[in-house]
C-alpha atoms as a PDB file:
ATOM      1  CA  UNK A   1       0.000   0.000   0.000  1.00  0.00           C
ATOM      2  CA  UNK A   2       1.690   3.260  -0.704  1.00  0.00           C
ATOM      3  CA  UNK A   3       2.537   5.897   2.054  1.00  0.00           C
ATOM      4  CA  UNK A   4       0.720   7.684   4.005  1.00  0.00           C
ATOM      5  CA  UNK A   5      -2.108   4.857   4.037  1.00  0.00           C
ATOM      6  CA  UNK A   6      -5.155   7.083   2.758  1.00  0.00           C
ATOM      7  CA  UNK A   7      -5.702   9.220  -0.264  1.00  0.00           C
ATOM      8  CA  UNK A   8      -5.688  13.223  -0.180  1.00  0.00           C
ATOM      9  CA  UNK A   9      -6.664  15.711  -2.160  1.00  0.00           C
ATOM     10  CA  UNK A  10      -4.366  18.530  -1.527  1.00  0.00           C
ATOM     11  CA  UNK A  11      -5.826  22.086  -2.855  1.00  0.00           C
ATOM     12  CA  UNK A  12      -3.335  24.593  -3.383  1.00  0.00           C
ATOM     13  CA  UNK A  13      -4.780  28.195  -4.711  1.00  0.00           C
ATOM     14  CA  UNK A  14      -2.103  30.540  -4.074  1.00  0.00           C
ATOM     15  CA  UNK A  15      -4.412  33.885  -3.196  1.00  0.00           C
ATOM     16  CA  UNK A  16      -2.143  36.539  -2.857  1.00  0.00           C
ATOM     17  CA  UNK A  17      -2.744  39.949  -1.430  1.00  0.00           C
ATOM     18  CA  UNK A  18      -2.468  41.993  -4.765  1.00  0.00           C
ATOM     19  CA  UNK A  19      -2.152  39.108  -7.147  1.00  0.00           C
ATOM     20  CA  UNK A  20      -2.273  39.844 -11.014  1.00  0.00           C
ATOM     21  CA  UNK A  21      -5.615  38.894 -12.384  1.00  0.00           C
ATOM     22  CA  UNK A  22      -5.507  35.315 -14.196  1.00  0.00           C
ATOM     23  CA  UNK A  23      -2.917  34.454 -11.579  1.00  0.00           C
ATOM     24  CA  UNK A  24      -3.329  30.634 -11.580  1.00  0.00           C
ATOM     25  CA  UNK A  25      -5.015  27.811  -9.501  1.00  0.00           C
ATOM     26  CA  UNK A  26      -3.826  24.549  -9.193  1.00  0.00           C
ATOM     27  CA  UNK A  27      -5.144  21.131  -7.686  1.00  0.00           C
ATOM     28  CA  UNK A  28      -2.232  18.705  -6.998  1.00  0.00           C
ATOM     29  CA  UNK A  29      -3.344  14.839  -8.104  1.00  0.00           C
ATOM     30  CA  UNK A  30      -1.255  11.769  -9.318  1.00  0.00           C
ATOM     31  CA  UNK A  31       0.029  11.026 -12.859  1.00  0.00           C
ATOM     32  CA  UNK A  32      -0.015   7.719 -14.682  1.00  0.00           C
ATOM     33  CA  UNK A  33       2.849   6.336 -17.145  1.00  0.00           C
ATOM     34  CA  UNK A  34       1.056   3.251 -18.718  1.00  0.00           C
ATOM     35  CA  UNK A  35       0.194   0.606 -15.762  1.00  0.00           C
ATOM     36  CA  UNK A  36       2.001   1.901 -13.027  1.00  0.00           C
ATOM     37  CA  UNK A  37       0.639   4.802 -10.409  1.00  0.00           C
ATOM     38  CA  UNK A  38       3.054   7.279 -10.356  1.00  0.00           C
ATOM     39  CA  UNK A  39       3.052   8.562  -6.732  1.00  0.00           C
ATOM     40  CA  UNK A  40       3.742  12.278  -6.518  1.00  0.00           C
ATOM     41  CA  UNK A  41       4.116  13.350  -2.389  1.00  0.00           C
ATOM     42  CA  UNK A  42       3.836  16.824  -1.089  1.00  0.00           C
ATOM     43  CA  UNK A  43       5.858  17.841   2.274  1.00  0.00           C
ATOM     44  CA  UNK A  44       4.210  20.989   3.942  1.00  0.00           C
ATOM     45  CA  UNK A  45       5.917  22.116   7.149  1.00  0.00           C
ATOM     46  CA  UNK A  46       4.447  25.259   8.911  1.00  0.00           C
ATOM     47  CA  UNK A  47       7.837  26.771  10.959  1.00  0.00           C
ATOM     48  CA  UNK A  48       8.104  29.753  13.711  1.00  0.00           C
ATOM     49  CA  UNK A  49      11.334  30.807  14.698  1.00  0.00           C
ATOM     50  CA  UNK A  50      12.664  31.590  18.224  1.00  0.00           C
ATOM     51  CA  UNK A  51      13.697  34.965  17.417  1.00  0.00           C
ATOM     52  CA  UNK A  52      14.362  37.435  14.396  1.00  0.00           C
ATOM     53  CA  UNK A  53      17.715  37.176  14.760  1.00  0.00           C
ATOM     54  CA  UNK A  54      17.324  32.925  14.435  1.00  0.00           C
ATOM     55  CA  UNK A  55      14.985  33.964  11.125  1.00  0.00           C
ATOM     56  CA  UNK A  56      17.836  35.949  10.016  1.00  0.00           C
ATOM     57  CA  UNK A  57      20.352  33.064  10.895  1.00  0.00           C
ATOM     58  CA  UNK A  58      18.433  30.582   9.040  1.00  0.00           C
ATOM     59  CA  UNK A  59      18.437  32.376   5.967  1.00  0.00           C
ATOM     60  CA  UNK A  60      21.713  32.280   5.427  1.00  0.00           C
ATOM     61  CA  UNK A  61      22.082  28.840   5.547  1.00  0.00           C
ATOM     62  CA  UNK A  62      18.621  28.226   3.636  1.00  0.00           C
ATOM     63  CA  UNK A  63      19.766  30.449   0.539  1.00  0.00           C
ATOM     64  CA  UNK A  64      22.471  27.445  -0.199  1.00  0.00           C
ATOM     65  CA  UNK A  65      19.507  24.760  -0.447  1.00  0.00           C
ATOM     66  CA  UNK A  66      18.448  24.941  -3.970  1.00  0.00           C
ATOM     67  CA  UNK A  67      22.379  24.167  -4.583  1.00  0.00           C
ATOM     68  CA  UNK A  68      21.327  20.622  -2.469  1.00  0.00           C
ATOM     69  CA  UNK A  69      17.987  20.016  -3.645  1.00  0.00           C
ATOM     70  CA  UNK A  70      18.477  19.931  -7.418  1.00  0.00           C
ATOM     71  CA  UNK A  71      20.425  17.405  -7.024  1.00  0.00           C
ATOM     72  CA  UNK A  72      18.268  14.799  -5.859  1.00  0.00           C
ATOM     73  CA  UNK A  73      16.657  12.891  -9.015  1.00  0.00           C
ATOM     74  CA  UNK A  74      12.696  12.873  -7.930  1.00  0.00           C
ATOM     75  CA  UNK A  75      12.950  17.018  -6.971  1.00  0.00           C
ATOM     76  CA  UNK A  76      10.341  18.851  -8.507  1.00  0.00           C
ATOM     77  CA  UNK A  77       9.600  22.259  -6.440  1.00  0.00           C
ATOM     78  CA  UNK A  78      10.230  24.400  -2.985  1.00  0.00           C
ATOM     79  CA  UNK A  79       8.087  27.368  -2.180  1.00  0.00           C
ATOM     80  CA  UNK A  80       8.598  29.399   1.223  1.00  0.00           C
ATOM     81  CA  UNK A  81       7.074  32.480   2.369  1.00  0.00           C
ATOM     82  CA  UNK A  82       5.365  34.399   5.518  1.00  0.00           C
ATOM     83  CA  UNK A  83       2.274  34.368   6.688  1.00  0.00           C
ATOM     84  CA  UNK A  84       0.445  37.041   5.449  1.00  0.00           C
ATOM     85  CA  UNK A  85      -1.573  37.518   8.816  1.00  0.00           C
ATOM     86  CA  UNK A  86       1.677  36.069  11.425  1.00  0.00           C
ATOM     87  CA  UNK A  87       4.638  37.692  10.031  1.00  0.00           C
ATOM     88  CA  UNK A  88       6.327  35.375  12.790  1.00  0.00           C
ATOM     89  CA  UNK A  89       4.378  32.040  10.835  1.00  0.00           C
ATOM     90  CA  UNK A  90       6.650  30.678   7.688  1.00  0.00           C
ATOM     91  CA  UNK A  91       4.884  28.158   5.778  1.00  0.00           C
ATOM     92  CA  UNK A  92       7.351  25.528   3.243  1.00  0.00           C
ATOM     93  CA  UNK A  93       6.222  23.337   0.597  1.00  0.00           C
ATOM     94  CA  UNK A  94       7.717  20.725  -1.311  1.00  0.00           C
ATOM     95  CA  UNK A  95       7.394  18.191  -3.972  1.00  0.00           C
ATOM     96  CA  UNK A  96       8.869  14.990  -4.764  1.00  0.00           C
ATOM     97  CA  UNK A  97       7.854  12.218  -7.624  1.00  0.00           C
ATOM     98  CA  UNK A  98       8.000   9.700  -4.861  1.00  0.00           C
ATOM     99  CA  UNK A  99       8.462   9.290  -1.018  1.00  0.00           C
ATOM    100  CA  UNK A 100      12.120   7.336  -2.068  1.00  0.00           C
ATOM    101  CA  UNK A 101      13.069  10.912  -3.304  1.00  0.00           C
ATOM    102  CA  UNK A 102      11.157  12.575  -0.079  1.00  0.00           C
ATOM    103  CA  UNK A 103      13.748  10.258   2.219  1.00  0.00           C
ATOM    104  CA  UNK A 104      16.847  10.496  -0.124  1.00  0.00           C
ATOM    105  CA  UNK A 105      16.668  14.677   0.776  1.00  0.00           C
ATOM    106  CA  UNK A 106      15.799  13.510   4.277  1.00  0.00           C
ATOM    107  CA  UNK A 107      19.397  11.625   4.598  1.00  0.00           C
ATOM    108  CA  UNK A 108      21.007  14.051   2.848  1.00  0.00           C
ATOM    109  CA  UNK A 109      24.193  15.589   4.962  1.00  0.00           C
ATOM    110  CA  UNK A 110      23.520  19.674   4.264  1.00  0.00           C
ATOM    111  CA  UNK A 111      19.899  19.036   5.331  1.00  0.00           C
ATOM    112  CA  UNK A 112      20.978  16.914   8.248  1.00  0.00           C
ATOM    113  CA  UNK A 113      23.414  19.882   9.443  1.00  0.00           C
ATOM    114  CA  UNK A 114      20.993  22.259   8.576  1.00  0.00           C
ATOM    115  CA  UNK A 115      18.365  20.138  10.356  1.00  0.00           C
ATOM    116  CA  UNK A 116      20.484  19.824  13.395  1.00  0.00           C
ATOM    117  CA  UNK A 117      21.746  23.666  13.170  1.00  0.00           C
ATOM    118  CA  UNK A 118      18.002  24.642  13.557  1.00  0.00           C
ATOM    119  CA  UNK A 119      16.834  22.615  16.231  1.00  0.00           C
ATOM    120  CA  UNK A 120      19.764  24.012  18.312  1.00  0.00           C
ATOM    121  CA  UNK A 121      18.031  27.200  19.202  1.00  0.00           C
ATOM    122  CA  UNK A 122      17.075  28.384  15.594  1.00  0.00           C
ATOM    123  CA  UNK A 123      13.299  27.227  14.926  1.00  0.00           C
ATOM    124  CA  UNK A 124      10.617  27.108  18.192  1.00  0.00           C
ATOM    125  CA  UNK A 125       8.273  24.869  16.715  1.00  0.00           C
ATOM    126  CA  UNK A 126       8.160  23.040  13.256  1.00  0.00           C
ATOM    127  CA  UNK A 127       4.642  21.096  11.805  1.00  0.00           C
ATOM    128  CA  UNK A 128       5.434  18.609   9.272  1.00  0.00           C
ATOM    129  CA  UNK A 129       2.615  16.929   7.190  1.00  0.00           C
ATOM    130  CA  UNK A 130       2.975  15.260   3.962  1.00  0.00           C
ATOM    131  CA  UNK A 131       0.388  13.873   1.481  1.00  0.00           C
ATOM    132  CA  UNK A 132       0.243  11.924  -1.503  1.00  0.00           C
ATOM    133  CA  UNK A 133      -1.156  13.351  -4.690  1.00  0.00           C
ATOM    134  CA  UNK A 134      -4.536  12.510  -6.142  1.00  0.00           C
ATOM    135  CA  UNK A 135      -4.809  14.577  -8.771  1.00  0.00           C
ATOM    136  CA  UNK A 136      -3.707  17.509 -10.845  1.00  0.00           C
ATOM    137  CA  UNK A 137      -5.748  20.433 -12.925  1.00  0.00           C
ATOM    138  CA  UNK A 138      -4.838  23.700 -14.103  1.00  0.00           C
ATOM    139  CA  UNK A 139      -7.321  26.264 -14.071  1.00  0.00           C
ATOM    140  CA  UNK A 140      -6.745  29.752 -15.467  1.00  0.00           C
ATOM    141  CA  UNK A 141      -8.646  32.983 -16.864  1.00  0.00           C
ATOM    142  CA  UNK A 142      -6.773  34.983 -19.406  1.00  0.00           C
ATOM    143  CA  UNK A 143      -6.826  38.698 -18.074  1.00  0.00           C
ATOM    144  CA  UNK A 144      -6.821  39.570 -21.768  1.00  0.00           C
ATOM    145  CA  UNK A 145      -9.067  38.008 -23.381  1.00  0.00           C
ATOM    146  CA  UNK A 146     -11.199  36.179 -20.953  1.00  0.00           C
ATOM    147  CA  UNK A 147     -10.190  32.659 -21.971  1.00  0.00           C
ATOM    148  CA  UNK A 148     -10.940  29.642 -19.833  1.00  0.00           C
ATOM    149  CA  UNK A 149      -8.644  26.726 -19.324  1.00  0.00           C
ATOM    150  CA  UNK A 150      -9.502  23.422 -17.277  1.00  0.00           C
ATOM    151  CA  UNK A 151      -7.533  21.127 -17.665  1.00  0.00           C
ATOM    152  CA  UNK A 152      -5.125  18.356 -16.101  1.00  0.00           C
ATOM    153  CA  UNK A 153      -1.257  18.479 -16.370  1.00  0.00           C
ATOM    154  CA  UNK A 154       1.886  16.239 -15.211  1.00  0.00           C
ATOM    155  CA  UNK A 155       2.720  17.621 -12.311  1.00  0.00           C
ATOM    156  CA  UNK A 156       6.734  16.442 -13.095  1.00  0.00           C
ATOM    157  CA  UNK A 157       6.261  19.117 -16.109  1.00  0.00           C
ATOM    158  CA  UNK A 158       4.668  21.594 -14.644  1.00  0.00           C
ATOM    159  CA  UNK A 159       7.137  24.397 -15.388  1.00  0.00           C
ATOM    160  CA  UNK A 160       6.428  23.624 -18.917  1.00  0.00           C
ATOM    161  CA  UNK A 161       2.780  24.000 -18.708  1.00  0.00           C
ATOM    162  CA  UNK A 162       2.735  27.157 -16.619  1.00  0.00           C
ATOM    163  CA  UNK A 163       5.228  28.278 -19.389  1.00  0.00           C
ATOM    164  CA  UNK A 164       2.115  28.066 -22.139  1.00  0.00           C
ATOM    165  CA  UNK A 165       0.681  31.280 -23.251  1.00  0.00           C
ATOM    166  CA  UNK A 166      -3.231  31.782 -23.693  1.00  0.00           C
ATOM    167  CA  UNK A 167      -4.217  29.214 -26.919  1.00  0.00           C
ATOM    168  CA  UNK A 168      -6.678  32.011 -27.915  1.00  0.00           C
ATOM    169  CA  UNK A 169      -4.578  35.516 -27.859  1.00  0.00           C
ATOM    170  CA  UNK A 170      -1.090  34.311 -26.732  1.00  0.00           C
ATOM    171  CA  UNK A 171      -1.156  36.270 -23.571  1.00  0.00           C
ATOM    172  CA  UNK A 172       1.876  34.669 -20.649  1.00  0.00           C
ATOM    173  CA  UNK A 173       0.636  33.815 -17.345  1.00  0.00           C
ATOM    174  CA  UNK A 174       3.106  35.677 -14.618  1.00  0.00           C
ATOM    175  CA  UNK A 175       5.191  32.517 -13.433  1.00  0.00           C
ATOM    176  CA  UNK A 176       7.524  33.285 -10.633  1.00  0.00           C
ATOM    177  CA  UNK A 177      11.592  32.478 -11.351  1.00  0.00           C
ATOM    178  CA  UNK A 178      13.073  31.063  -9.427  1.00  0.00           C
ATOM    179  CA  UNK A 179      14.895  32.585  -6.398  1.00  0.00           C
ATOM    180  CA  UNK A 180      18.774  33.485  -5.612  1.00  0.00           C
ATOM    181  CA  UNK A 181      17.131  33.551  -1.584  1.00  0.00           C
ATOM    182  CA  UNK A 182      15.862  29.755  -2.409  1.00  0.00           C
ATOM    183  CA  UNK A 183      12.623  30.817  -1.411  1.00  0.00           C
ATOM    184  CA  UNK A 184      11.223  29.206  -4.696  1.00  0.00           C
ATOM    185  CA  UNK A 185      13.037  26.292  -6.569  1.00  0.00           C
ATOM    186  CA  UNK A 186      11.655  24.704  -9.350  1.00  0.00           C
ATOM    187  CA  UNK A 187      13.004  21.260 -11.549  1.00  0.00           C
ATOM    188  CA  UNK A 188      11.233  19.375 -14.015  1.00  0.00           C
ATOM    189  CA  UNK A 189      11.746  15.852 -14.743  1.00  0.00           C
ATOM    190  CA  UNK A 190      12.970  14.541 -17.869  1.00  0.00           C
END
């Protein structure tokens, strides 16, 4: 039975204070490559930090991770940002094509010493949950031209898709680069 033991659907509509209209939605679900269910897990770990000056710490060490991460064959993406209502509330998310390449980033040694740094003063309080992917849409509204799109994508491509302009007037969805900070990493698979 693959991990965890149940089934999720995992929402993710990234609502923005001040987000460009058309700004996309997305649903996370599985993928299939001929018989086989592809298992796609997302790792979501809500973090507060003992102090400012720990925040400020951590960064430092956390702007080297995309260096780590994109190494690991089954990475796909790393978003992290503040709460918009608890400055003092960061929220992480990652996603792996399978809990092998979850573990393999797990055992890794810069996470381990990162890991380790952290929980030796750094971070106050860290909630880890992971899920396994059901499914996967794309839904978006072209600002221009009113277009509607609704339709499912392979999550281990889905740079590529967010790259594809409106079919009806060509307008480019805003898709946010990746970051020097590592606040947002991004790989697709081959």
């Amino acid at each position: 039975m693959p991990w965890p033991s149940h089934r999720q659907n995992v929402h993710v509509v990234p609502a923005l204070p001040g987000a460009a209209p058309g700004i996309f939605w997305t649903a996370l679900g599985g993928r299939r490559m001929g018989a086989i269910d592809m298992a796609i897990y997302l790792s979501m770990q809500r973090v507060r930090f003992s102090s400012a000056d720990g925040y400020e710490k951590f960064k430092v060490v956390f702007a080297d991770v995309r260096n780590h991460l994109k190494k690991h064959p089954g990475f796909l993406h790393l978003t992290w940002w503040a709460h918009p209502d608890d400055p003092t509330w960061f929220n992480e998310v990652s996603l792996w094509t399978s809990k092998e390449a979850l573990n393999s980033w797990h055992m890794d040694t810069y996470h381990k010493h990162a890991k380790e740094w952290a929980a030796r003063g750094a971070i106050m309080e860290a909630i880890i949950t992971n899920f396994e992917l059901a499914s996967t849409r794309l839904l978006r509204v072209c600002p221009c031209c009113g277009e509607f799109q609704d339709k499912p994508y392979d999550l281990a491509h889905e740079q590529g898709a967010l790259a594809v302009a409106c079919p009806k007037c060509g307008y480019h969805f805003p898709v946010m680069p990746e970051t020097v900070s590592s606040t947002a990493v991004f790989k697709d698979q081959p």
